[in-house]
C-alpha atoms as a PDB file:
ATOM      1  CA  UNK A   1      23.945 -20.760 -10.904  1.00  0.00           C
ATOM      2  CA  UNK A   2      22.754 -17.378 -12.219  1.00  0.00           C
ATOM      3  CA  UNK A   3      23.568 -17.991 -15.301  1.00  0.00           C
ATOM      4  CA  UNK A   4      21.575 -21.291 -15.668  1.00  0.00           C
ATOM      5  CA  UNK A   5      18.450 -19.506 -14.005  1.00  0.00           C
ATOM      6  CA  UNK A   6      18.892 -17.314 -17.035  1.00  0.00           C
ATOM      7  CA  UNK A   7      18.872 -19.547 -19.395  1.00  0.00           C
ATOM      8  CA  UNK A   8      15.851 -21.070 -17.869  1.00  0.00           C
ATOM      9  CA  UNK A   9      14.423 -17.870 -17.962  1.00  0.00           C
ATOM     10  CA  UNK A  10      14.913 -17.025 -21.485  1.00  0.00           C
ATOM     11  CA  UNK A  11      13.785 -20.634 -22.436  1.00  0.00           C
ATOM     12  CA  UNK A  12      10.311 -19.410 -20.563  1.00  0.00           C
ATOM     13  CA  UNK A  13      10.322 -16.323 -22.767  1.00  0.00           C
ATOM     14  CA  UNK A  14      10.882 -17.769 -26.133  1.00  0.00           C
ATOM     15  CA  UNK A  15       7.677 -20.484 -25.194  1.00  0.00           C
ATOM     16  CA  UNK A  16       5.505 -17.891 -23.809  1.00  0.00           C
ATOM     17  CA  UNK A  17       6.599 -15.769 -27.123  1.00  0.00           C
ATOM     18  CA  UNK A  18       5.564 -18.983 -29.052  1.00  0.00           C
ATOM     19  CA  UNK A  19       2.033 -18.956 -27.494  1.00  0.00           C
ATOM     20  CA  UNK A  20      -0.911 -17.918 -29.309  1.00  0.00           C
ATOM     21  CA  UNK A  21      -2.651 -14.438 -27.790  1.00  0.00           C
ATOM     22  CA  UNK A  22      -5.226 -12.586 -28.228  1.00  0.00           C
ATOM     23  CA  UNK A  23      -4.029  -9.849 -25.755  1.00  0.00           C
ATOM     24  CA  UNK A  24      -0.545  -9.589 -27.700  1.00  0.00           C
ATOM     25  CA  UNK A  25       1.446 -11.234 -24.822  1.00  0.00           C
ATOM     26  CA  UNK A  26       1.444  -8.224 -22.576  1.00  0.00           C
ATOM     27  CA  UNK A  27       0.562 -10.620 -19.756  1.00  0.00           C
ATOM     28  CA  UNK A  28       3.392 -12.496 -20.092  1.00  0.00           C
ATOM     29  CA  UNK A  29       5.615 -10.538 -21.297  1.00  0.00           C
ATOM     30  CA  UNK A  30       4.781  -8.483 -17.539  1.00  0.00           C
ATOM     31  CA  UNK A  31       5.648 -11.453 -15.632  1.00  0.00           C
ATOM     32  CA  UNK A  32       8.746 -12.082 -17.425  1.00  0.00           C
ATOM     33  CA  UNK A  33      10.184  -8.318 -16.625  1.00  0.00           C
ATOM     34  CA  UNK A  34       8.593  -8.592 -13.386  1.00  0.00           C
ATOM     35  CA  UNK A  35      11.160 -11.961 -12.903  1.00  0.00           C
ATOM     36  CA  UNK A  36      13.980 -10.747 -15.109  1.00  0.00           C
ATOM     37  CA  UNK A  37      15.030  -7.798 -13.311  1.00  0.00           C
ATOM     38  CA  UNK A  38      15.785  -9.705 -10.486  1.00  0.00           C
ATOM     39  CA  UNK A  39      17.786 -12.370 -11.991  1.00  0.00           C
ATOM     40  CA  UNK A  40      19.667  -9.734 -14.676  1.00  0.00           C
ATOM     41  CA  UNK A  41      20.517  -8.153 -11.346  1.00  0.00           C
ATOM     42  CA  UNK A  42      22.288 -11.329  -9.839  1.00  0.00           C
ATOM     43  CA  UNK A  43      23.594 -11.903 -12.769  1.00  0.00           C
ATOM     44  CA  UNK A  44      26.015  -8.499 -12.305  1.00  0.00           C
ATOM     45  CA  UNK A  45      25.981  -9.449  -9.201  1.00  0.00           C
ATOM     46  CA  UNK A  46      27.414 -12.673  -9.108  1.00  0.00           C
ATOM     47  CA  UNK A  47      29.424 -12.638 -12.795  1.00  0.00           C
ATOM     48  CA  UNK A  48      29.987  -9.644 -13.195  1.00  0.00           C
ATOM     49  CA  UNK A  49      29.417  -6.722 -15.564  1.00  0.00           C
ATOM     50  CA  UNK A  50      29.915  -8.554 -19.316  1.00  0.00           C
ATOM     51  CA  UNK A  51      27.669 -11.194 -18.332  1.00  0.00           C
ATOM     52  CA  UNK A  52      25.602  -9.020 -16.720  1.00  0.00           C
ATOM     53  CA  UNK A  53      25.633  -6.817 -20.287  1.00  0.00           C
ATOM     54  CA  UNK A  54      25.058 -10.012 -22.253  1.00  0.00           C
ATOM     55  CA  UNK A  55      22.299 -10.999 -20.608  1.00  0.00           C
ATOM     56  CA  UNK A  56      20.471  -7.583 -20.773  1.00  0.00           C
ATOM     57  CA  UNK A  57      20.960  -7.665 -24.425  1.00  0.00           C
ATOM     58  CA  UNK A  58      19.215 -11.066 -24.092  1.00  0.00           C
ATOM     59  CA  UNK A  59      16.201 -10.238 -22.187  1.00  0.00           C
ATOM     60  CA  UNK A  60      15.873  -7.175 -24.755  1.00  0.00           C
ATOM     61  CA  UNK A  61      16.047  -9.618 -27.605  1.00  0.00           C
ATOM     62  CA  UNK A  62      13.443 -10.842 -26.165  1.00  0.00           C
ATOM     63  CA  UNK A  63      11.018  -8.103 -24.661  1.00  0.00           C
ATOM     64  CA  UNK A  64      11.543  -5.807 -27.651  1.00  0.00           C
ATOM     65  CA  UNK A  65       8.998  -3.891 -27.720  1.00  0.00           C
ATOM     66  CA  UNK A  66       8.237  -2.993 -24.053  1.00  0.00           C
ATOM     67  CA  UNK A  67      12.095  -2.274 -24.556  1.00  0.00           C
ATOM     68  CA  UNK A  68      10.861  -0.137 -27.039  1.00  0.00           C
ATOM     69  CA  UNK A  69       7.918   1.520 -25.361  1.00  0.00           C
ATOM     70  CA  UNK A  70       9.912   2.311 -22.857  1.00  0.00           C
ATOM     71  CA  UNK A  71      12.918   4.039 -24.706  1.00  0.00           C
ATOM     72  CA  UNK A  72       9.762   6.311 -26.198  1.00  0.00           C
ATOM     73  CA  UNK A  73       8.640   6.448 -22.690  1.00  0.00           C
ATOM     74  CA  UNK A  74      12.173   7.773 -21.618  1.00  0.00           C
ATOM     75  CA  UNK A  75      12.212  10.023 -24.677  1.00  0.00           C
ATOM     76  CA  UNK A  76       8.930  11.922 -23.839  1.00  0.00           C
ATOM     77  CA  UNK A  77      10.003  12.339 -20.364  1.00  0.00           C
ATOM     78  CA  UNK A  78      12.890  14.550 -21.092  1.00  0.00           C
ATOM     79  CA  UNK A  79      12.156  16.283 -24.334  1.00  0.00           C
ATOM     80  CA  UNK A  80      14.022  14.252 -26.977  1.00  0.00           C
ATOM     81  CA  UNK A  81      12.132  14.849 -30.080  1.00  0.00           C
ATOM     82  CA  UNK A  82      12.467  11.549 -32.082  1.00  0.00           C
END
């Protein structure tokens, strides 16, 4: 069942992705990490780890560059010159 609220989930993404924005999707693309947390979560949960992995490579697929932002984020935070 986790699995096919995922795939819902990333069927949501790639529309909202598909919408034309003027605000660059940053709205949406809040609400879908805001809702894919919890479902990558019981994904582990529920079938296991290389699922789990799959679908976080998935959702980062998909939200690439708040991925992004926040590796940079992460990268500030402790120092890492880039």
């Amino acid at each position: 069942m986790s699995l096919i609220a995922f795939c819902i989930w990333a069927v949501a993404a790639n529309f909202a992705g598909m919408l034309p924005s003027r605000r660059r999707h940053w709205p949406a693309a809040y609400a879908l990490m805001v809702t894919g947390l919890p479902l990558l979560a019981w994904v582990f949960w529920t079938e296991g780890w290389i699922w789990g992995l799959l679908c976080l490579a998935a959702a980062i697929s998909v939200l690439r560059w708040p991925a992004w932002y926040f590796w940079r984020w992460l990268n500030r935070l402790f120092g890492v010159q880039s």
